[in-house]
N, C-alpha and C. Protein backbone atom coordinates (compact mmCIF):
# COMPACT_ATOMS: atom_id res chain seq x y z
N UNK A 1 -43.96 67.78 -8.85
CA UNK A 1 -42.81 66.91 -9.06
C UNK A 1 -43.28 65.46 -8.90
N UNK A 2 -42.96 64.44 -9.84
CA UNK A 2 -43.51 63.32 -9.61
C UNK A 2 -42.37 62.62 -8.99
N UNK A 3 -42.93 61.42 -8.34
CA UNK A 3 -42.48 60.72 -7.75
C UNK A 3 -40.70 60.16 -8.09
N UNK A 4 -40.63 59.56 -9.18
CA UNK A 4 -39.52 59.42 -10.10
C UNK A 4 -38.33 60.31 -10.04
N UNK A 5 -38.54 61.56 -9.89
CA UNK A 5 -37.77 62.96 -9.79
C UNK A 5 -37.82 62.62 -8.80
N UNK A 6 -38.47 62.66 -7.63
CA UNK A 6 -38.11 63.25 -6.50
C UNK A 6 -37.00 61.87 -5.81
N UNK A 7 -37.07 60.42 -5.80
CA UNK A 7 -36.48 59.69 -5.65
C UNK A 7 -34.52 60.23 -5.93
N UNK A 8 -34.58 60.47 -7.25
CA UNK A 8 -33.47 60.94 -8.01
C UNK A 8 -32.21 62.06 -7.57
N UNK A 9 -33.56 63.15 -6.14
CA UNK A 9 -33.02 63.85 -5.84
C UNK A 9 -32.13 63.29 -4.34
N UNK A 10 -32.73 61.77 -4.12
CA UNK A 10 -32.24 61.68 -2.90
C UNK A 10 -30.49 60.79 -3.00
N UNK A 11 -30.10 60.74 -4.36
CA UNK A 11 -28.98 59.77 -4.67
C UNK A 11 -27.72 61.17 -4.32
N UNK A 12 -27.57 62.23 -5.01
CA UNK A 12 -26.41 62.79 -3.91
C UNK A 12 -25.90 62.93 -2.77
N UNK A 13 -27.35 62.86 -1.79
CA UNK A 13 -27.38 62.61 -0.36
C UNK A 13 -26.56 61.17 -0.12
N UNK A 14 -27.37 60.19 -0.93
CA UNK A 14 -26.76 59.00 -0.71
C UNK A 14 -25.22 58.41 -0.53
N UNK A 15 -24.91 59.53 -1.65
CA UNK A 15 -23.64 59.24 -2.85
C UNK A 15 -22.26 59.68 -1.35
N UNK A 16 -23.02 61.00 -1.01
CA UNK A 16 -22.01 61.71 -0.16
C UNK A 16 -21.99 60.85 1.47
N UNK A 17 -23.25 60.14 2.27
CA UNK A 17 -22.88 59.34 3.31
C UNK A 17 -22.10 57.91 3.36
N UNK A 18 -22.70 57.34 1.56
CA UNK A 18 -21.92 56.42 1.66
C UNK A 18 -20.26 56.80 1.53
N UNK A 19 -19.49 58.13 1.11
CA UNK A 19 -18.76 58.65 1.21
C UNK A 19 -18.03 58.89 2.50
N UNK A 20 -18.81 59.43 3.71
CA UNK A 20 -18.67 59.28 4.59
C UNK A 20 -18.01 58.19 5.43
N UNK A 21 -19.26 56.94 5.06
CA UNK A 21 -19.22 55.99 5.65
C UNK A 21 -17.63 55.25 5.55
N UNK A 22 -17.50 55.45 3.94
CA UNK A 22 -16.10 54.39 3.45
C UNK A 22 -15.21 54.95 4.30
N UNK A 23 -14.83 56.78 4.54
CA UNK A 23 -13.83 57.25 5.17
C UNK A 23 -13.68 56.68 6.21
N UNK A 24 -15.01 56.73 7.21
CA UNK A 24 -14.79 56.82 8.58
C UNK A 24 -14.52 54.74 9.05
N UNK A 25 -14.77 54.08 7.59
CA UNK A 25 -14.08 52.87 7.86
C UNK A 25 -12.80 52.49 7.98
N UNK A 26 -11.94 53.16 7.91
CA UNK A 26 -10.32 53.13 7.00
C UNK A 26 -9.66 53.06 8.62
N UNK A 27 -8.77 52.51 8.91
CA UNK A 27 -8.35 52.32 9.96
C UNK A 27 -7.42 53.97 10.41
N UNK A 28 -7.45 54.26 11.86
CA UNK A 28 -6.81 55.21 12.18
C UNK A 28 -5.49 55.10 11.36
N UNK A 29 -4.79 55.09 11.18
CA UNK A 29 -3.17 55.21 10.40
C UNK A 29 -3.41 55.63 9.30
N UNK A 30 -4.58 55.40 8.54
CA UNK A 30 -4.61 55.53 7.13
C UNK A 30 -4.19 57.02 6.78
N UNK A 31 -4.85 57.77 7.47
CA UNK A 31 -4.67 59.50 7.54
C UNK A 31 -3.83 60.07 7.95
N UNK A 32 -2.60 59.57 8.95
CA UNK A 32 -2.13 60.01 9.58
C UNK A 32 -1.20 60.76 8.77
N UNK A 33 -0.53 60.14 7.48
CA UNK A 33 0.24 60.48 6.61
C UNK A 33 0.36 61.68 5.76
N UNK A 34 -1.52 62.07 5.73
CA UNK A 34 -1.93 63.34 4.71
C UNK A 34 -2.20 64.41 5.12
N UNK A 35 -2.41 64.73 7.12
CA UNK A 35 -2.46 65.54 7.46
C UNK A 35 -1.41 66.72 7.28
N UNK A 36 -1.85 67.61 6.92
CA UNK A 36 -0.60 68.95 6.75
C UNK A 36 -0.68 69.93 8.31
N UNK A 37 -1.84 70.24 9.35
CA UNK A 37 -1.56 70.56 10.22
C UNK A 37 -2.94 70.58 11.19
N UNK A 38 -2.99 70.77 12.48
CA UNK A 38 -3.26 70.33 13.62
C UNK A 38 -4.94 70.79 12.95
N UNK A 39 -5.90 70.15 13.52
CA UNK A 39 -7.74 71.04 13.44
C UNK A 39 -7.97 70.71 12.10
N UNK A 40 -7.17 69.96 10.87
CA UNK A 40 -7.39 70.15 9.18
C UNK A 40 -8.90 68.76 9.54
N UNK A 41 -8.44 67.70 10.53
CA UNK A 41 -9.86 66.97 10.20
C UNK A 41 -11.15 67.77 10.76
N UNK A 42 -11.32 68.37 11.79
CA UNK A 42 -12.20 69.49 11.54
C UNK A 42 -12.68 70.52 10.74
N UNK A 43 -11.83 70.48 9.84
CA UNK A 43 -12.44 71.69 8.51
C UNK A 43 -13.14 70.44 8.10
N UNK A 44 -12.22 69.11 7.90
CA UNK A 44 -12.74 68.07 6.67
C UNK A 44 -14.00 67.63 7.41
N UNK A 45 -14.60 67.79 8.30
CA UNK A 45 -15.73 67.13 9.06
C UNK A 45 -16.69 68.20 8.73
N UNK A 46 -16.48 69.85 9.08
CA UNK A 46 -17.38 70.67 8.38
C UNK A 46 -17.73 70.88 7.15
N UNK A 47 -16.49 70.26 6.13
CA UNK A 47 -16.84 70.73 4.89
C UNK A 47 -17.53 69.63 3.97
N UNK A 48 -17.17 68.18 4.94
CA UNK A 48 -18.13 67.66 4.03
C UNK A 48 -19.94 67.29 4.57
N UNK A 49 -19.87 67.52 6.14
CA UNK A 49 -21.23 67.98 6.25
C UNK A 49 -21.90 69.48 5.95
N UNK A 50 -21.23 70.10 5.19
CA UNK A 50 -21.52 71.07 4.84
C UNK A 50 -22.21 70.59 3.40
N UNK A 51 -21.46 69.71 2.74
CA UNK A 51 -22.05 68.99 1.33
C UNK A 51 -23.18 68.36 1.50
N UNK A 52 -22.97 67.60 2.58
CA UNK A 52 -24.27 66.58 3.12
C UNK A 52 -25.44 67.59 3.19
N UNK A 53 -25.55 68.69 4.10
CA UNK A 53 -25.96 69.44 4.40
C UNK A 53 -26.98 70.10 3.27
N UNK A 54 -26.19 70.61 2.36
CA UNK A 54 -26.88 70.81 0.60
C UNK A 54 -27.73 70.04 -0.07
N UNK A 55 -27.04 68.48 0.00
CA UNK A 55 -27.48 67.71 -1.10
C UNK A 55 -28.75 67.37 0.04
N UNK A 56 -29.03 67.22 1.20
CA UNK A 56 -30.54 67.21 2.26
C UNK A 56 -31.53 67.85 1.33
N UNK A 57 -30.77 69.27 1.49
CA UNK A 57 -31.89 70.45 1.41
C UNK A 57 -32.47 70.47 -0.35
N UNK A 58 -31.29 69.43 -1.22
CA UNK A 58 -32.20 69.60 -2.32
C UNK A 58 -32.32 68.16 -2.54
N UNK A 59 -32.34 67.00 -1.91
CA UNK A 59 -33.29 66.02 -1.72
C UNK A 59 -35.01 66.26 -1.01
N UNK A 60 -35.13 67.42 -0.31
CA UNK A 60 -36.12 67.97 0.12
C UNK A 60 -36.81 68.67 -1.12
N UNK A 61 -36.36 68.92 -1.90
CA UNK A 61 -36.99 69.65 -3.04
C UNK A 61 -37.04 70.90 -3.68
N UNK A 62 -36.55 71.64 -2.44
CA UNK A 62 -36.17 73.37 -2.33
C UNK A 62 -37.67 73.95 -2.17
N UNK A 63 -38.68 73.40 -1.65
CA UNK A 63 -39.95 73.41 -0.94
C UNK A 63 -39.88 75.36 -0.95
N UNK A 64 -41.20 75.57 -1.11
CA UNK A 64 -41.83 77.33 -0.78
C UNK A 64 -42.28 77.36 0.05
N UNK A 65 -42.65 78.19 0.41
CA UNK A 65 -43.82 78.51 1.53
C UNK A 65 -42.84 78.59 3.09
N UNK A 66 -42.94 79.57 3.79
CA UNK A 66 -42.33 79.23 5.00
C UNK A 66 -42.34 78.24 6.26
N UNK A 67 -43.49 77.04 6.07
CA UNK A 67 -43.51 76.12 7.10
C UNK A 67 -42.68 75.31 6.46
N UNK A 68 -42.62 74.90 4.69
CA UNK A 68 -41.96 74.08 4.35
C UNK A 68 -40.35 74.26 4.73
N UNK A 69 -40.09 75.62 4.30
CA UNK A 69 -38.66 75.86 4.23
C UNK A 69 -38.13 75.73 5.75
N UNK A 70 -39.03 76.08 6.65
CA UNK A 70 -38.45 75.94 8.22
C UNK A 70 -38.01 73.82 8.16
N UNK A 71 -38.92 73.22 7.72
CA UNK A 71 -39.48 72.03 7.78
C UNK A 71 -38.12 71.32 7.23
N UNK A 72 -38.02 71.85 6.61
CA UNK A 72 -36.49 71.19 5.51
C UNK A 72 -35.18 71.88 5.87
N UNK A 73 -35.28 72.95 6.51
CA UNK A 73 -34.11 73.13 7.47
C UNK A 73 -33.89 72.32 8.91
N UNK A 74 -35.22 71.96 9.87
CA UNK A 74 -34.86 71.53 10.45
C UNK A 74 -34.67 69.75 10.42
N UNK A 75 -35.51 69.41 9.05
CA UNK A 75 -35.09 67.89 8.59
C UNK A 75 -33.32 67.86 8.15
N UNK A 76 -32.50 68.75 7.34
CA UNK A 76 -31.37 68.48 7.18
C UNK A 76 -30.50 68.59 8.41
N UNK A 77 -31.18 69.90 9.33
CA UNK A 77 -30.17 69.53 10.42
C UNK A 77 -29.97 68.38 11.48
N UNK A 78 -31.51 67.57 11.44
CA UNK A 78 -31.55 66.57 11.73
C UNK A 78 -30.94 65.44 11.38
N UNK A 79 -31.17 65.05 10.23
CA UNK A 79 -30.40 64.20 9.34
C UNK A 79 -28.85 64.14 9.90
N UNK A 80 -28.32 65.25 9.39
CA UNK A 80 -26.66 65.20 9.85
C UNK A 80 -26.57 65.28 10.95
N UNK A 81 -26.87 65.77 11.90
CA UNK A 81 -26.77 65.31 13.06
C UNK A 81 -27.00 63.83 13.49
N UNK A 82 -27.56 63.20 13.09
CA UNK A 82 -27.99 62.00 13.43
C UNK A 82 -26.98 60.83 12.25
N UNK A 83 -26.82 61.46 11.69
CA UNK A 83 -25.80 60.83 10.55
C UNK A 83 -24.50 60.61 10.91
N UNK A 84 -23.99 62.03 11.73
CA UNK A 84 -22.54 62.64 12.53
C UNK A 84 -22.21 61.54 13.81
N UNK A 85 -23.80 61.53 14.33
CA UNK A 85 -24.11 60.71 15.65
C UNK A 85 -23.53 59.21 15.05
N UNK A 86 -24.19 58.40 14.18
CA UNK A 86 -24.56 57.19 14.17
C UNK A 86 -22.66 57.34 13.20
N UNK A 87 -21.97 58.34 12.33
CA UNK A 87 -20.86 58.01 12.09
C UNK A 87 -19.94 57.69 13.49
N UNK A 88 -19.96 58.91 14.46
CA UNK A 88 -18.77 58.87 15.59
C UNK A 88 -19.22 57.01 16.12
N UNK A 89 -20.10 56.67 16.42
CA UNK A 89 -20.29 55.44 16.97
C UNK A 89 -19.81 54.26 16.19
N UNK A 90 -19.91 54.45 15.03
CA UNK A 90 -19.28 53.59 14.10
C UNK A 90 -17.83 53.47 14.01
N UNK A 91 -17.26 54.71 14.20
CA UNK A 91 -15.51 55.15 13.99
C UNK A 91 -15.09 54.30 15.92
N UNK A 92 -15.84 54.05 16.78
CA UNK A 92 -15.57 53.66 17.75
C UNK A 92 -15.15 52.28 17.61
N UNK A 93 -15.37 51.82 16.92
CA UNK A 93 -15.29 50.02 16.31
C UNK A 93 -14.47 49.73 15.45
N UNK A 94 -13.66 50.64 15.01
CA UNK A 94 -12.64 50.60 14.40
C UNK A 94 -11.20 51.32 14.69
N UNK A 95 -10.76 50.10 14.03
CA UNK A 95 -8.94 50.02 14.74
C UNK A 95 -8.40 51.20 14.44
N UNK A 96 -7.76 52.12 16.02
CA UNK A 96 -6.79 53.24 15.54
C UNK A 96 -7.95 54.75 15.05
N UNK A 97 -9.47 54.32 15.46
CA UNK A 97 -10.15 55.32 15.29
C UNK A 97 -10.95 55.52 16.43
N UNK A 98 -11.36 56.91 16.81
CA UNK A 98 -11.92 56.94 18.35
C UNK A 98 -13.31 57.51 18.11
N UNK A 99 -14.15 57.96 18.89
CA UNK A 99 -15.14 58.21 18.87
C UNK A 99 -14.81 60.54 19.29
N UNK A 100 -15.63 61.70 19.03
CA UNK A 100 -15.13 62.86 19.32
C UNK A 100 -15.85 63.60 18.84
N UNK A 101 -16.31 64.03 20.20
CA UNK A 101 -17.32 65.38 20.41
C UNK A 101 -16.95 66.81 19.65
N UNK A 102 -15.74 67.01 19.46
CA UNK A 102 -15.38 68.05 18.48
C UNK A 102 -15.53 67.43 17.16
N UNK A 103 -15.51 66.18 16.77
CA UNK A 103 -15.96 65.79 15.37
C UNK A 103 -17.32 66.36 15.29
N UNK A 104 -18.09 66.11 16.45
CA UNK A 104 -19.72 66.34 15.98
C UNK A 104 -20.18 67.33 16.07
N UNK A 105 -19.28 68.48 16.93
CA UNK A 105 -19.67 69.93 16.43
C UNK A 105 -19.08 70.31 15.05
N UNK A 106 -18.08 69.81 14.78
CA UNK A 106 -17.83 70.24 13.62
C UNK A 106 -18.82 69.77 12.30
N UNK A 107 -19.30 68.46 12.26
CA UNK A 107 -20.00 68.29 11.61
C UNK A 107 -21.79 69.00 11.48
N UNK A 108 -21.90 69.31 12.78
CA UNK A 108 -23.05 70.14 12.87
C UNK A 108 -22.74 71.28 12.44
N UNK A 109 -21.92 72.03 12.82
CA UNK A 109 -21.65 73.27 12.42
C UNK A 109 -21.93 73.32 10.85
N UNK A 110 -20.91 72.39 10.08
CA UNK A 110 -21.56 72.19 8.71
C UNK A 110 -22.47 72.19 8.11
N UNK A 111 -23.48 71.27 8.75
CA UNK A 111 -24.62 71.43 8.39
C UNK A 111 -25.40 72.42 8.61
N UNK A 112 -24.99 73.40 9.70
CA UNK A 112 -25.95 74.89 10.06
C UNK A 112 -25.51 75.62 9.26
N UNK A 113 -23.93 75.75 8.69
CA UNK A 113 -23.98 76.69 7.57
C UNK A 113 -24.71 76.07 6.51
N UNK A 114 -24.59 75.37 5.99
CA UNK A 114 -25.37 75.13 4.88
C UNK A 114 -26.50 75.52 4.97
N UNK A 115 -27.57 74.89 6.08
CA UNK A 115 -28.95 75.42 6.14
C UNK A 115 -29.06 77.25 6.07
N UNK A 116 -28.16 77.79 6.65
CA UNK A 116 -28.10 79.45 7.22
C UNK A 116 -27.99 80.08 5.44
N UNK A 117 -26.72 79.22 5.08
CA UNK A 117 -26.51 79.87 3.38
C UNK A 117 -27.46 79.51 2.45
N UNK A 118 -28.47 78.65 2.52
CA UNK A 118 -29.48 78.11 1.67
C UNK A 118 -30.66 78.99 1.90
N UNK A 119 -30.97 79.60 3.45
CA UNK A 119 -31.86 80.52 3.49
C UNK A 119 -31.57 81.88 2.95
N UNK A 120 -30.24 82.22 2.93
CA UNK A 120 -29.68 83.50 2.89
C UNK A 120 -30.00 83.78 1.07
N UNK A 121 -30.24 82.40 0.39
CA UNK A 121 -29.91 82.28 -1.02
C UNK A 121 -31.52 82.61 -1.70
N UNK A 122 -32.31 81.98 -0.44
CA UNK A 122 -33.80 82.08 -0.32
C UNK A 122 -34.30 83.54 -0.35
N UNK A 123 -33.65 84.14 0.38
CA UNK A 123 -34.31 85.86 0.65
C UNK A 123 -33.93 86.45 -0.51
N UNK A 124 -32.59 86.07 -0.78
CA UNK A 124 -31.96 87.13 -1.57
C UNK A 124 -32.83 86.87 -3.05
N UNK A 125 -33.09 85.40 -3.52
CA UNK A 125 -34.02 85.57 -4.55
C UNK A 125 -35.01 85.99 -4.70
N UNK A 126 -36.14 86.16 -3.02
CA UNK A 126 -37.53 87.16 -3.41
C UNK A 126 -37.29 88.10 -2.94
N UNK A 127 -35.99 88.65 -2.33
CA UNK A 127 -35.66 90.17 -2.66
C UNK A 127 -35.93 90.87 -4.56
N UNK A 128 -35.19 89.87 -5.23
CA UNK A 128 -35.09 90.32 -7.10
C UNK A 128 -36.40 90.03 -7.05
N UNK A 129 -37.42 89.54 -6.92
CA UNK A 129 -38.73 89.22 -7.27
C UNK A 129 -39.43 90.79 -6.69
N UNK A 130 -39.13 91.19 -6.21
CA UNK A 130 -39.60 92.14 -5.65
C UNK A 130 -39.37 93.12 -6.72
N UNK A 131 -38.46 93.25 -7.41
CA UNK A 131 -37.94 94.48 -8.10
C UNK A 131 -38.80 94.35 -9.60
């Protein structure tokens, strides 16, 4: 993969924190209006580090070999975690928004499914290789 490609792969990643970022700027009130019921920003914290989570693992390249694939699971879980981290600190500085440790499991959690379903997607294809 040359260089050019691989750059290319890192703009969904991009696309989805700066995504992040705009949300977690919006002043507390902004949301208050669209919630339909109690824990829904916890799905929305897993499901979009669950995206984040994806677009990592194929900014990584979808790498072979098992040191790589360990290597790029534990780089995406890093990433969002540290992404989740450096968001809650940011949401602290803004009006009507707090900082929350259940945000950042939820956002980790996201990101572990993703990594868990990306391996699961891994076996199951050199399972058919096998056949």
């Amino acid at each position: 993969m040359d260089s050019s490609s691989q750059w290319i792969r890192v703009v969904p990643m991009l696309c989805i924190m700066g995504t992040i970022f705009f949300l977690s700027h919006q002043p507390g009130d902004t949301f208050d209006s669209v919630l339909f019921f109690p824990g829904e920003d916890k799905i929305a914290h897993f499901t979009i580090y669950f995206l984040l989570g994806w677009s990592v693992i194929y900014a990584c390249g979808w790498h072979k070999g098992a040191a790589r694939v360990k290597r790029c699971g534990v780089v995406t879980i890093s990433i969002c975690l540290l992404y989740g981290l450096s968001d809650e600190l940011h949401q602290y500085f803004i009006p009507g928004r707090s900082t929350s440790l259940a945000d950042l499991v939820a956002d980790f959690c996201g990101a572990g499914v993703a990594v868990l379903t990306w391996l699961q997607a891994l076996k199951r294809k050199a399972g058919k290789k096998n056949y």
